[in-house]
PDB file of N, CA and C in Angstrom:
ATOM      1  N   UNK A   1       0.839  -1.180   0.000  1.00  0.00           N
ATOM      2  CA  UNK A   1       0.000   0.000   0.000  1.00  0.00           C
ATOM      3  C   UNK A   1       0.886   1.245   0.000  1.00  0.00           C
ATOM      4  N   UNK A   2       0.129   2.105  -0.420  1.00  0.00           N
ATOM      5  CA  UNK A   2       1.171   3.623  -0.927  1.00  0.00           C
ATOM      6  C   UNK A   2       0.238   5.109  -0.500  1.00  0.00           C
ATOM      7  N   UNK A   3       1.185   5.597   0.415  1.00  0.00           N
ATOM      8  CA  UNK A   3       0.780   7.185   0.692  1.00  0.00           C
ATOM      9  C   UNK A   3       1.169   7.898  -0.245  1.00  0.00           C
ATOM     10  N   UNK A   4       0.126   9.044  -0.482  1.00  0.00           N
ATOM     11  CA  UNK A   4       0.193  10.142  -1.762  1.00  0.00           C
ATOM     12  C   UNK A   4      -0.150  11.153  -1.158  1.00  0.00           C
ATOM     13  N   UNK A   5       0.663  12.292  -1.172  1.00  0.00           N
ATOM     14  CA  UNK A   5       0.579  13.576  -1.181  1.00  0.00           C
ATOM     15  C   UNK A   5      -0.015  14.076  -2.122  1.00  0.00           C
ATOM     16  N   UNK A   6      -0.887  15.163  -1.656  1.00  0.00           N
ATOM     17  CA  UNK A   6      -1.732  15.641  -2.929  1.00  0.00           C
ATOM     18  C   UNK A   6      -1.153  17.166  -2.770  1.00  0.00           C
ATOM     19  N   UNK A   7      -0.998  18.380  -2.940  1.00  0.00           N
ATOM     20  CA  UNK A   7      -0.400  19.530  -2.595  1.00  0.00           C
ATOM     21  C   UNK A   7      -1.198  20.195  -3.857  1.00  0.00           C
ATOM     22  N   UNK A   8      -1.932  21.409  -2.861  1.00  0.00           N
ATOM     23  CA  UNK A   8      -3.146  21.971  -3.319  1.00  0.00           C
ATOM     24  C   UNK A   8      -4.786  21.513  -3.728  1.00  0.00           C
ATOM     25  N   UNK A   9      -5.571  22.621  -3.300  1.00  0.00           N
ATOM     26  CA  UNK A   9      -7.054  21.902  -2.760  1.00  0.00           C
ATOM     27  C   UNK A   9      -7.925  22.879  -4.078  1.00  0.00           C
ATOM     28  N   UNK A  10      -7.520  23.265  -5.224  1.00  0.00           N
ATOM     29  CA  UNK A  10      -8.404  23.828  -6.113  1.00  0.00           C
ATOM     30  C   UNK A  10      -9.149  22.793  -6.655  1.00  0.00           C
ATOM     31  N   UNK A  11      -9.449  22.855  -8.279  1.00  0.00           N
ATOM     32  CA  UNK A  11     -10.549  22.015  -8.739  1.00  0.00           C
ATOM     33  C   UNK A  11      -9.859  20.410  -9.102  1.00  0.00           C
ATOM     34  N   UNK A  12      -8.344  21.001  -9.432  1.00  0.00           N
ATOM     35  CA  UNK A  12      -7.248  19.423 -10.165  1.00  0.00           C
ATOM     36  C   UNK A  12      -7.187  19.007  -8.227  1.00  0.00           C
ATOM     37  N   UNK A  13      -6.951  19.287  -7.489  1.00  0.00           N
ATOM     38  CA  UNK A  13      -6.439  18.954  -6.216  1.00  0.00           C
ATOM     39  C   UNK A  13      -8.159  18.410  -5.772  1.00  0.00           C
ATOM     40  N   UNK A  14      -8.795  18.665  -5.697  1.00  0.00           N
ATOM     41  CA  UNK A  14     -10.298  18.282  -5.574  1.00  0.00           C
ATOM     42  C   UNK A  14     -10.512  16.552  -6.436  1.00  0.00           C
ATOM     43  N   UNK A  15     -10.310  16.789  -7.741  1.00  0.00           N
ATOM     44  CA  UNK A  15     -10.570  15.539  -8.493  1.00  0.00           C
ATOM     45  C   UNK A  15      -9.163  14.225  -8.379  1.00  0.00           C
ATOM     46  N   UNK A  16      -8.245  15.074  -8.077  1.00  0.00           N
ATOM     47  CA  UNK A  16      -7.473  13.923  -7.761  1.00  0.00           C
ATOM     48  C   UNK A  16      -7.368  13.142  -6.557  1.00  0.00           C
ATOM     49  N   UNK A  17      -8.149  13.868  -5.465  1.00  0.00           N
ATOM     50  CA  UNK A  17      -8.077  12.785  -4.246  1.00  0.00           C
ATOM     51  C   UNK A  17      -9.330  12.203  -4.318  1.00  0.00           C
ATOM     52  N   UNK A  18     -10.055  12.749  -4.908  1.00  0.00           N
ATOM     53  CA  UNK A  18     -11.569  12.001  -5.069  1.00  0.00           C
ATOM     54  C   UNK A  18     -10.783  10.621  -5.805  1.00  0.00           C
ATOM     55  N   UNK A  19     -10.187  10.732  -6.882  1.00  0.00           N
ATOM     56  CA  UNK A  19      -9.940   9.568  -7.620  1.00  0.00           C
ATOM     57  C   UNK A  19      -8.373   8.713  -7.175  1.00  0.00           C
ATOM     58  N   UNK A  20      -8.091   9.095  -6.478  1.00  0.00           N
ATOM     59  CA  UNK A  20      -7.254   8.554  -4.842  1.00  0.00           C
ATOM     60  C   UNK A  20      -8.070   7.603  -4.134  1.00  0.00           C
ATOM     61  N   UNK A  21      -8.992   8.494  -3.835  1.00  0.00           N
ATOM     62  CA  UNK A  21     -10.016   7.362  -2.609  1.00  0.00           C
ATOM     63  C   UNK A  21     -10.536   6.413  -3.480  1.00  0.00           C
ATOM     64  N   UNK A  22     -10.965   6.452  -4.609  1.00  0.00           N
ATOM     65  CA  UNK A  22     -11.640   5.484  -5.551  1.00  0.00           C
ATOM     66  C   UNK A  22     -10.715   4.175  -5.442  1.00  0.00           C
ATOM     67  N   UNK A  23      -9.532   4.636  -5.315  1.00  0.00           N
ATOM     68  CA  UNK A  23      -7.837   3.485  -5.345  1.00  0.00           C
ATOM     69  C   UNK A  23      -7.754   2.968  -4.577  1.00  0.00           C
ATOM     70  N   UNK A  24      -8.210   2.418  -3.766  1.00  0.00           N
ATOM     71  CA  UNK A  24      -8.510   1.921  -2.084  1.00  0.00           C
ATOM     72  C   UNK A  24      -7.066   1.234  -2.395  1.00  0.00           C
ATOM     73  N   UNK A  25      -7.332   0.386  -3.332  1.00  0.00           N
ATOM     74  CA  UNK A  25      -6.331  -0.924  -3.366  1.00  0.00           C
ATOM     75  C   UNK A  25      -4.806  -0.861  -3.668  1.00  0.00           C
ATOM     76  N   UNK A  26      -4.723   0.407  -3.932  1.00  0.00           N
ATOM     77  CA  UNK A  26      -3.649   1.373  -4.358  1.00  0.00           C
ATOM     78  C   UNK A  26      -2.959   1.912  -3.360  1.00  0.00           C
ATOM     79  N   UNK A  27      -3.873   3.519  -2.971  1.00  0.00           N
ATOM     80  CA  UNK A  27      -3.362   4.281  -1.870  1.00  0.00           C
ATOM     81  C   UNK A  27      -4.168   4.057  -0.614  1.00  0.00           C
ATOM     82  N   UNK A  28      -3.278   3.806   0.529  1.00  0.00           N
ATOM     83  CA  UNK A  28      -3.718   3.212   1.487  1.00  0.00           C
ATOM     84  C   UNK A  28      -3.895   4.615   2.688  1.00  0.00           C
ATOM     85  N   UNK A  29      -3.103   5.524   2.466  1.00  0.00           N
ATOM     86  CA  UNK A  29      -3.117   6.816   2.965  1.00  0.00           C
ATOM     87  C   UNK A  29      -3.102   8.109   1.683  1.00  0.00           C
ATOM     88  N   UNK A  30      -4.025   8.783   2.046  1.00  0.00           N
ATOM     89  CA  UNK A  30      -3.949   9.866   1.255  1.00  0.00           C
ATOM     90  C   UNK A  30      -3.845  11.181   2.254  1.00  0.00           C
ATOM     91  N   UNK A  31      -3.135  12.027   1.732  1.00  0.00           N
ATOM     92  CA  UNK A  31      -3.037  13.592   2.394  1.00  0.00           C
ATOM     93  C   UNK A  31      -3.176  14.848   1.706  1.00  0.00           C
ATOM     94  N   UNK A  32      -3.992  15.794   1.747  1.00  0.00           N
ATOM     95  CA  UNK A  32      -4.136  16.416   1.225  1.00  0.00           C
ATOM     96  C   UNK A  32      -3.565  17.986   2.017  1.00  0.00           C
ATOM     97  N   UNK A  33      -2.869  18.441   0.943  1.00  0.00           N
ATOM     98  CA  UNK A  33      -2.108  20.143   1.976  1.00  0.00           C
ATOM     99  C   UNK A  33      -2.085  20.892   1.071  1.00  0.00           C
ATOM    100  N   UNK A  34      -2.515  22.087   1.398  1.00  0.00           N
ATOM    101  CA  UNK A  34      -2.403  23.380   0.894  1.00  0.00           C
ATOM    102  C   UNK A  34      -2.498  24.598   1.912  1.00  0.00           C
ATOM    103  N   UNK A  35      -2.254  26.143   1.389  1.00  0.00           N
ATOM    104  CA  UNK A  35      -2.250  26.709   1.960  1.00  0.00           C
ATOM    105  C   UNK A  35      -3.667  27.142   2.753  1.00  0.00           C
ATOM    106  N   UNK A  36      -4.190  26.337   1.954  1.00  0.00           N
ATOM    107  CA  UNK A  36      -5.859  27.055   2.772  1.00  0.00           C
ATOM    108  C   UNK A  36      -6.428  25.348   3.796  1.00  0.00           C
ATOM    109  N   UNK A  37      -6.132  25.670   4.890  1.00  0.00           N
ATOM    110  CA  UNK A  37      -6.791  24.289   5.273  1.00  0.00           C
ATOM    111  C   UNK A  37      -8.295  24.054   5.084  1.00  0.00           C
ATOM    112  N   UNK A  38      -8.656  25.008   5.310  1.00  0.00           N
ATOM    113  CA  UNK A  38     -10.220  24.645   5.356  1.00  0.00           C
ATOM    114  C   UNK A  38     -10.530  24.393   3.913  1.00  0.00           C
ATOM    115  N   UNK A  39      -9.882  24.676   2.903  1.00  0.00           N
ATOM    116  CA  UNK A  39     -10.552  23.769   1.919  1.00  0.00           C
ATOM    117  C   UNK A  39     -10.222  22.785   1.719  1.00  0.00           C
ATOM    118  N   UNK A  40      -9.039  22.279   2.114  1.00  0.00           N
ATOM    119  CA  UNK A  40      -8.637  20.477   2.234  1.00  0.00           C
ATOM    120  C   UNK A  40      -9.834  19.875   2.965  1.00  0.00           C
ATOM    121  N   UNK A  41      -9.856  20.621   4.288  1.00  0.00           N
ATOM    122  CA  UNK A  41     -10.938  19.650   4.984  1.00  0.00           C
ATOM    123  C   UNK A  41     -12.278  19.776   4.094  1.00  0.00           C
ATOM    124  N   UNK A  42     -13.063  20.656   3.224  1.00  0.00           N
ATOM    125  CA  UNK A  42     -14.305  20.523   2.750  1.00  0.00           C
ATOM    126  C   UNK A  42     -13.913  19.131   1.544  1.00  0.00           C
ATOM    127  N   UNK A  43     -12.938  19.462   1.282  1.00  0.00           N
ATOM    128  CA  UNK A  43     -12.447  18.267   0.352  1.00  0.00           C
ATOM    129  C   UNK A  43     -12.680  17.133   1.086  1.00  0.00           C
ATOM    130  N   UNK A  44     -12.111  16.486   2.038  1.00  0.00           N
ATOM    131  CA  UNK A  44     -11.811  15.487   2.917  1.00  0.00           C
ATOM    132  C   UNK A  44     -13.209  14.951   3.506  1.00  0.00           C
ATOM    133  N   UNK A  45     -14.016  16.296   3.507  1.00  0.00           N
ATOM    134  CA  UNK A  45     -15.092  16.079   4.162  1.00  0.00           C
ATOM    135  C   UNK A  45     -15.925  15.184   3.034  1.00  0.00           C
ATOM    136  N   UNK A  46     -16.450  16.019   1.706  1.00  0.00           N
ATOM    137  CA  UNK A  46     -16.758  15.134   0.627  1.00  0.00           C
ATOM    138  C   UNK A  46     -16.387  13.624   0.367  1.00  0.00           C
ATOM    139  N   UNK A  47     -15.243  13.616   0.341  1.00  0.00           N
ATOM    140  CA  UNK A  47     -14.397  12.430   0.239  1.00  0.00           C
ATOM    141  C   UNK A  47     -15.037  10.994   0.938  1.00  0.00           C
ATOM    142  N   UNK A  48     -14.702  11.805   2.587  1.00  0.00           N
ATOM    143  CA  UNK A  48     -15.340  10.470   3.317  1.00  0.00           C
ATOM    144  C   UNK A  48     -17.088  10.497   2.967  1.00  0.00           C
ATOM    145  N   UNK A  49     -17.718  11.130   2.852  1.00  0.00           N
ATOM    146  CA  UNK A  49     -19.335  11.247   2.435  1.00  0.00           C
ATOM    147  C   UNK A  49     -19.230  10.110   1.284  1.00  0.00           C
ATOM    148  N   UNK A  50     -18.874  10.654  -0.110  1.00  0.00           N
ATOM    149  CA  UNK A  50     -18.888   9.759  -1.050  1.00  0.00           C
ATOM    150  C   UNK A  50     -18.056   8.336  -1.048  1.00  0.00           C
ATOM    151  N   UNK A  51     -17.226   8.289  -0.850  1.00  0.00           N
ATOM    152  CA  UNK A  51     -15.894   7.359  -0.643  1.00  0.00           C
ATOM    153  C   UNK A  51     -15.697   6.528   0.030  1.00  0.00           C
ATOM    154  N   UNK A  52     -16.382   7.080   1.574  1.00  0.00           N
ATOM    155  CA  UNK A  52     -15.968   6.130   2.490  1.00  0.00           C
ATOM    156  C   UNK A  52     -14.633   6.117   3.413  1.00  0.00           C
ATOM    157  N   UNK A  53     -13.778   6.941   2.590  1.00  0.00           N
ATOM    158  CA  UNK A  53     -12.020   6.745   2.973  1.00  0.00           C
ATOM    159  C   UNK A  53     -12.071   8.258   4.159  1.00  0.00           C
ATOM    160  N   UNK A  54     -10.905   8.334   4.741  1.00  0.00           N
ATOM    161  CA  UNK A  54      -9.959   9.448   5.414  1.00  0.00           C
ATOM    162  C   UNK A  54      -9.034  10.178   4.344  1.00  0.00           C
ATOM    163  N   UNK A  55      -9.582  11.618   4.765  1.00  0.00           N
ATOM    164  CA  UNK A  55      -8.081  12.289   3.749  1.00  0.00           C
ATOM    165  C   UNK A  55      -7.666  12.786   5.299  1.00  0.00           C
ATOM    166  N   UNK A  56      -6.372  12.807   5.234  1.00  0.00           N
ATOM    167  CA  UNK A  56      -5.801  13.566   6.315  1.00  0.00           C
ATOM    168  C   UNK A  56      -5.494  14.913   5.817  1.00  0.00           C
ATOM    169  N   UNK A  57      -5.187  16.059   5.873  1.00  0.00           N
ATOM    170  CA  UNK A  57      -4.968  17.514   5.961  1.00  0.00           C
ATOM    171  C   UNK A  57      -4.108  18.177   6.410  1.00  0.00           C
ATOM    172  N   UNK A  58      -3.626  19.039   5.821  1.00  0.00           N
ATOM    173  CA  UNK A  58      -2.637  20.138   6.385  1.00  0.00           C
ATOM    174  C   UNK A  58      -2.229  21.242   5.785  1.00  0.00           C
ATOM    175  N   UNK A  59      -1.848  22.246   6.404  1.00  0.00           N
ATOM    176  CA  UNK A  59      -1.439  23.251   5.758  1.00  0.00           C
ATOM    177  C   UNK A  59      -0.082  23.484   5.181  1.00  0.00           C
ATOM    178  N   UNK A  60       0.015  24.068   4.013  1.00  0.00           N
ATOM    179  CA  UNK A  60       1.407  24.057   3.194  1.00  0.00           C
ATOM    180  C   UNK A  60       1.858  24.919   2.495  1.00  0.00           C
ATOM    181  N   UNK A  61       2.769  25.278   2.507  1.00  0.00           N
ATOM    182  CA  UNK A  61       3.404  26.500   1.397  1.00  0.00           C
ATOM    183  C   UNK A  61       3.998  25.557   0.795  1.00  0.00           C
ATOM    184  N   UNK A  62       3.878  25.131  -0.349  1.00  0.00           N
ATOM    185  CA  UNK A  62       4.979  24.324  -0.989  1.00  0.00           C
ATOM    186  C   UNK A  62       6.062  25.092  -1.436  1.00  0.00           C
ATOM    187  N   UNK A  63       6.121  26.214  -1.215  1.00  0.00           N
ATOM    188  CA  UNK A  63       7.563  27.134  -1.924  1.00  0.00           C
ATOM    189  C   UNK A  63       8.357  26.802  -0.616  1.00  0.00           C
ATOM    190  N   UNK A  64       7.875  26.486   0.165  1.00  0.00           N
ATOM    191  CA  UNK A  64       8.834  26.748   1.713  1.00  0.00           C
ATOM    192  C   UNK A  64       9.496  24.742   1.527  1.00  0.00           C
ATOM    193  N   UNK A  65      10.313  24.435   0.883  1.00  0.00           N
ATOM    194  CA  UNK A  65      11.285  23.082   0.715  1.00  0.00           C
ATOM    195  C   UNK A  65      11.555  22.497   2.045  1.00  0.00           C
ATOM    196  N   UNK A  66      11.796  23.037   3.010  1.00  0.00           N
ATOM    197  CA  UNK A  66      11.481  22.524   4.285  1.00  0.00           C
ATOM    198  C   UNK A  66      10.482  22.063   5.121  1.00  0.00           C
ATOM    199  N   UNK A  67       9.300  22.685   4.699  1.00  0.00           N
ATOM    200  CA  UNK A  67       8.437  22.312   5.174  1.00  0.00           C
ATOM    201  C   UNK A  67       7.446  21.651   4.146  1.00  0.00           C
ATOM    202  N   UNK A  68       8.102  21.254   2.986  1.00  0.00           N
ATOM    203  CA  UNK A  68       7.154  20.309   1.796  1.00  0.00           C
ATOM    204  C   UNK A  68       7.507  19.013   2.667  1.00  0.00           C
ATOM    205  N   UNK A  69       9.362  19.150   2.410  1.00  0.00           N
ATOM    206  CA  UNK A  69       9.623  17.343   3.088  1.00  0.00           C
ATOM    207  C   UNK A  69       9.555  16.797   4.431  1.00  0.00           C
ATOM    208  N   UNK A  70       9.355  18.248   5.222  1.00  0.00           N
ATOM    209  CA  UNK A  70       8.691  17.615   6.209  1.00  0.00           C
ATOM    210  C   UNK A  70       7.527  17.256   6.412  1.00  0.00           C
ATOM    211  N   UNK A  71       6.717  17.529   5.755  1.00  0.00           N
ATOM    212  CA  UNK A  71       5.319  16.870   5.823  1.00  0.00           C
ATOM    213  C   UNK A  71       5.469  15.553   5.041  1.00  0.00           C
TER     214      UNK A  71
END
C-alpha cells in the first residue's frame, strides 16, 4: 500500500483525491495540503461522504522546501 501527497485543494487537487479514494487498493493513505486548510478539509469532508475513505490535511506553502519534506 502507498501514501500520496496531494499539494493543493483547487478544482485538479479536488478531483485527484476524489480519484485517490476510488484506489482503495492502491493508496492506502492519502493527504491532502495546501495553503488554505479549510478547503482540504471541505475536500476530505466530501471524500469520506462519497468514498468512504480518510483524507488527512494540512497546511502548506509548498515554496517553503522545508516544510514540503517535512510533511
Amino acid at each position: 500500500m502507498t501514501t500520496v501527497l496531494i499539494i493543493g485543494a483547487g478544482g485538479v487537487g479536488s478531483v485527484v483525491t476524489h480519484k485517490c479514494a476510488q484506489a482503495g487498493n492502491v493508496f492506502s493513505r492519502i493527504v491532502l495540503a495546501s495553503r488554505t486548510k479549510t478547503k482540504c478539509d471541505a475536500i476530505a469532508n466530501e471524500v469520506g461522504k462519497r468514498w468512504g475513505r480518510t483524507v488527512e490535511t494540512a497546511s502548506l506553502d509548498a515554496d517553503n522546501a522545508e516544510e514540503t519534506v517535512s510533511l
